[in-house]
N, C-alpha and C. Protein backbone atom coordinates (compact mmCIF):
# COMPACT_ATOMS: atom_id res chain seq x y z
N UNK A 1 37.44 34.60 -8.92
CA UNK A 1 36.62 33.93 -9.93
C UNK A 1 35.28 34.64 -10.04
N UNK A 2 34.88 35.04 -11.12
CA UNK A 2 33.24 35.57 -11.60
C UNK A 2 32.76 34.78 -10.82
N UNK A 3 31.69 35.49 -10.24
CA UNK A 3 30.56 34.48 -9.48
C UNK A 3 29.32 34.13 -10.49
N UNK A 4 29.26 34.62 -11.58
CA UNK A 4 28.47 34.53 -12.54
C UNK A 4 28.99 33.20 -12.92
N UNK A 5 30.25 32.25 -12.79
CA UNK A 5 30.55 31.32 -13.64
C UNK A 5 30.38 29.90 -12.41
N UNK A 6 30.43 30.51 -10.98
CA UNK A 6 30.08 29.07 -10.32
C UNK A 6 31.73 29.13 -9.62
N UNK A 7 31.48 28.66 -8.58
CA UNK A 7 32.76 28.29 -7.61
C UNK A 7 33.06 26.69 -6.89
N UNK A 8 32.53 25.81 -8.23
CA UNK A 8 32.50 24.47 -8.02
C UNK A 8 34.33 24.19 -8.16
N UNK A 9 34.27 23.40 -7.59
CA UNK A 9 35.77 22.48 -7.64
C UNK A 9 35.76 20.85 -8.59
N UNK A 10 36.71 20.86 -8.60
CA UNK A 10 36.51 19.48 -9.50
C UNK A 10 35.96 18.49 -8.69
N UNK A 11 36.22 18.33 -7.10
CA UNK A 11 35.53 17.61 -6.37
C UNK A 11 34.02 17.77 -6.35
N UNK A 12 33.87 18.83 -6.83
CA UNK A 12 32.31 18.61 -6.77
C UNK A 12 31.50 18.72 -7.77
N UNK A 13 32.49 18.70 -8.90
CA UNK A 13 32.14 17.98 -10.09
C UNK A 13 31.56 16.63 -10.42
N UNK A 14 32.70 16.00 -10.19
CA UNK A 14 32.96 14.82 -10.35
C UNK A 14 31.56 14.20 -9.17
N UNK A 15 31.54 14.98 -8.29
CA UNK A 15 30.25 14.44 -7.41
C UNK A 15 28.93 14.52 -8.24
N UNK A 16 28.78 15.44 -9.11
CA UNK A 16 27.82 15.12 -10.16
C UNK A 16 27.34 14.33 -11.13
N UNK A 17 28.52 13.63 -11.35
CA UNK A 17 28.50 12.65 -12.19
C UNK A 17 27.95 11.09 -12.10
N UNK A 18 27.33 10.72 -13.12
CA UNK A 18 26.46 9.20 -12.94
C UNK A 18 27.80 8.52 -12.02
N UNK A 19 26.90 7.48 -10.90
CA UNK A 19 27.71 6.46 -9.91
C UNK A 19 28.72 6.01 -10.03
N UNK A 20 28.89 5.64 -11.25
CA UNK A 20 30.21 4.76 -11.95
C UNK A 20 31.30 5.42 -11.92
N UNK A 21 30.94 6.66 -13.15
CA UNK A 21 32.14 7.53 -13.28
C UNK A 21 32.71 8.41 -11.76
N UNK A 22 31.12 8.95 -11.19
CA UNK A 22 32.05 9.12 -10.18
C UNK A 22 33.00 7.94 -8.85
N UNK A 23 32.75 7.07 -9.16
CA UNK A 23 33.52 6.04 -8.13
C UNK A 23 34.86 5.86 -8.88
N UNK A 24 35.05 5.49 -10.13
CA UNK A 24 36.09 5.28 -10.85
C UNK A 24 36.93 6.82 -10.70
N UNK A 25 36.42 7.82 -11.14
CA UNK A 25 37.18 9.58 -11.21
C UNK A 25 38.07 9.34 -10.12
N UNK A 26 37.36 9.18 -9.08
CA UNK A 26 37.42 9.45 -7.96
C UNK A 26 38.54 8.88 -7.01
N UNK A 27 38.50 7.32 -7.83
CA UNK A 27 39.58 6.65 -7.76
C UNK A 27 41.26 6.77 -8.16
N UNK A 28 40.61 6.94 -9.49
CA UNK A 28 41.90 7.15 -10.24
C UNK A 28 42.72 8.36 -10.27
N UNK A 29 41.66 9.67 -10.32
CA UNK A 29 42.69 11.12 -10.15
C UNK A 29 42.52 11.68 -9.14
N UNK A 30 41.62 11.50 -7.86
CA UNK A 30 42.09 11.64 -5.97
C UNK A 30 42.94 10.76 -5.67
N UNK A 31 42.78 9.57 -5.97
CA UNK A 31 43.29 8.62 -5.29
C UNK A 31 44.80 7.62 -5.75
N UNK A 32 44.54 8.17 -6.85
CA UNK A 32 45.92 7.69 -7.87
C UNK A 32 45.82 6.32 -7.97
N UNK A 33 44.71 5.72 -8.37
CA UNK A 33 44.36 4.77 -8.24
C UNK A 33 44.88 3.80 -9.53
N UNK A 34 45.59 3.18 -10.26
CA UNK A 34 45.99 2.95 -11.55
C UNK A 34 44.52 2.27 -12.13
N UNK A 35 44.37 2.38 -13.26
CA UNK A 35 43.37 1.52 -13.84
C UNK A 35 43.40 -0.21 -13.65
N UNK A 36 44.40 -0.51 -13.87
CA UNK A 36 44.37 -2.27 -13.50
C UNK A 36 44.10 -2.49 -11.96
N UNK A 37 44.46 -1.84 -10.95
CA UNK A 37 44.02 -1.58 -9.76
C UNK A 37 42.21 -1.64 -9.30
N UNK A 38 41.89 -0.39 -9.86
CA UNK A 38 40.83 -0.42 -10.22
C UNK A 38 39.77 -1.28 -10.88
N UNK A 39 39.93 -1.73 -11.93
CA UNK A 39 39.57 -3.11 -13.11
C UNK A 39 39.24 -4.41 -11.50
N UNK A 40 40.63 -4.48 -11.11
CA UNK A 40 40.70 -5.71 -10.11
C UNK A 40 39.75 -5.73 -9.31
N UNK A 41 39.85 -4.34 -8.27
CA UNK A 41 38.70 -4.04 -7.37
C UNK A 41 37.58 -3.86 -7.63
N UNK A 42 36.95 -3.71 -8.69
CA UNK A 42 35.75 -3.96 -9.70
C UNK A 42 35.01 -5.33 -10.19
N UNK A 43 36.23 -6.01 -10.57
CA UNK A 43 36.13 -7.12 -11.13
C UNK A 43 35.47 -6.53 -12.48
N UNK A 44 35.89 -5.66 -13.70
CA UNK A 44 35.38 -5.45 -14.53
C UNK A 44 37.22 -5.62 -15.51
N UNK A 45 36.95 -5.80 -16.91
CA UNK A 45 38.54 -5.40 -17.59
C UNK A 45 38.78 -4.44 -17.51
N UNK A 46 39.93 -3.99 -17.88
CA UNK A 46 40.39 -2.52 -17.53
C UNK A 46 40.34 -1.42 -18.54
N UNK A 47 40.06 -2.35 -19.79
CA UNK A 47 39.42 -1.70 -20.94
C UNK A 47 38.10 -0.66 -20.61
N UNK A 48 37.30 -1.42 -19.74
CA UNK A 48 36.01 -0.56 -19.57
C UNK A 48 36.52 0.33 -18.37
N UNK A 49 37.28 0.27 -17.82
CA UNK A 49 37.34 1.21 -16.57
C UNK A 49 38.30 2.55 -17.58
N UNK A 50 38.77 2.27 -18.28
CA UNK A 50 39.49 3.39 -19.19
C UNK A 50 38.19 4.10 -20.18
N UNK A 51 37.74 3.56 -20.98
CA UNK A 51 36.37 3.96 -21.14
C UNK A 51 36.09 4.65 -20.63
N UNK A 52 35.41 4.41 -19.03
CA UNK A 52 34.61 4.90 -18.19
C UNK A 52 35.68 6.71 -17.53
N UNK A 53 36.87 6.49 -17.38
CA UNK A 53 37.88 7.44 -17.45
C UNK A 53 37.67 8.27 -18.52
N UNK A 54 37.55 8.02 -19.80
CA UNK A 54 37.58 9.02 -20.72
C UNK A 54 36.54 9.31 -20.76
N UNK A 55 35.30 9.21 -20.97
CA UNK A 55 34.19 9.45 -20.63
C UNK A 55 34.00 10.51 -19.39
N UNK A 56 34.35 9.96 -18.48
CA UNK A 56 34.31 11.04 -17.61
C UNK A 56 35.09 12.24 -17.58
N UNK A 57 36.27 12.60 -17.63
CA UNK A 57 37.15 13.42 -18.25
C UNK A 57 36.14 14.04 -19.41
N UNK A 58 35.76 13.62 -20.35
CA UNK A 58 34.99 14.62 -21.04
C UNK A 58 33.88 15.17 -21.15
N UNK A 59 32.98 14.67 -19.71
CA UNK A 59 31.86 14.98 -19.54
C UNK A 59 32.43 16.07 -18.32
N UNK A 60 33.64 16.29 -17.69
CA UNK A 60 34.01 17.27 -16.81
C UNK A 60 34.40 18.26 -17.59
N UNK A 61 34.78 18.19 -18.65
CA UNK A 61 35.85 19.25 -19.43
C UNK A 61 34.47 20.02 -20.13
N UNK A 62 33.72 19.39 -20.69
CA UNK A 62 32.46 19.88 -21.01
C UNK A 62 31.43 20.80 -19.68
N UNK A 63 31.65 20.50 -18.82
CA UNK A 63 31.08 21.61 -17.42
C UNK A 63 32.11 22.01 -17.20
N UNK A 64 33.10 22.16 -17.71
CA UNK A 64 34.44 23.59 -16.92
C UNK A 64 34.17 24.76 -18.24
N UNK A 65 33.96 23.96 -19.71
CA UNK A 65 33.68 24.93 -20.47
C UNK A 65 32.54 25.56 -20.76
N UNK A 66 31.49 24.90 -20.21
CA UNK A 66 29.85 25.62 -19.57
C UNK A 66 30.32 27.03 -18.69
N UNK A 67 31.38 26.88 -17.57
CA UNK A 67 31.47 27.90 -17.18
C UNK A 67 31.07 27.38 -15.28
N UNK A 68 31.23 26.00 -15.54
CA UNK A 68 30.88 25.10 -14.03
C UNK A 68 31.62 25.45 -12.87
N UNK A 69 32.62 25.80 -13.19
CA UNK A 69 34.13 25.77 -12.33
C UNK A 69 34.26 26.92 -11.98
C-alpha cells in the first residue's frame, strides 16, 4: 500500500468516528451484531440504529475514498 495514502484499517476507522456510530459499527460489522439486537441493548428503535449504520458506512466510505485506508 502507498504510504502516501495511510495504513489505517477499518478498525481504526471506525475508531474515529463520533461515540454512537462507533459503538453501533462496531457492533454490528465486528461483532455481527443484528440491528434489532442492538436497538434492544440500546433501548433505542431499530429504525435509528439503521440510520446510525448508514450513516456510518458512509462517513467510512468517504475516508477510504480520501485515501484513509
Amino acid at each position: 500500500m502507498n504510504s502516501d495514502i495511510g495504513d489505517k484499517s477499518i478498525a481504526e476507522l471506525i475508531s474515529t468516528l463520533p461515540e454512537e456510530e462507533r459503538l453501533i459499527l462496531r457492533l454490528h460489522l465486528v461483532n455481527s451484531v443484528s440491528t434489532s439486537e442492538i436497538a434492544s441493548k440500546l433501548g433505542v428503535p431499530e429504525r435509528a440504529v439503521i440510520s446510525v449504520i448508514a450513516s456510518g458506512k458512509s462517513r467510512l466510505i468517504g475516508m477510504i475514498s480520501k485515501g484513509n485506508l
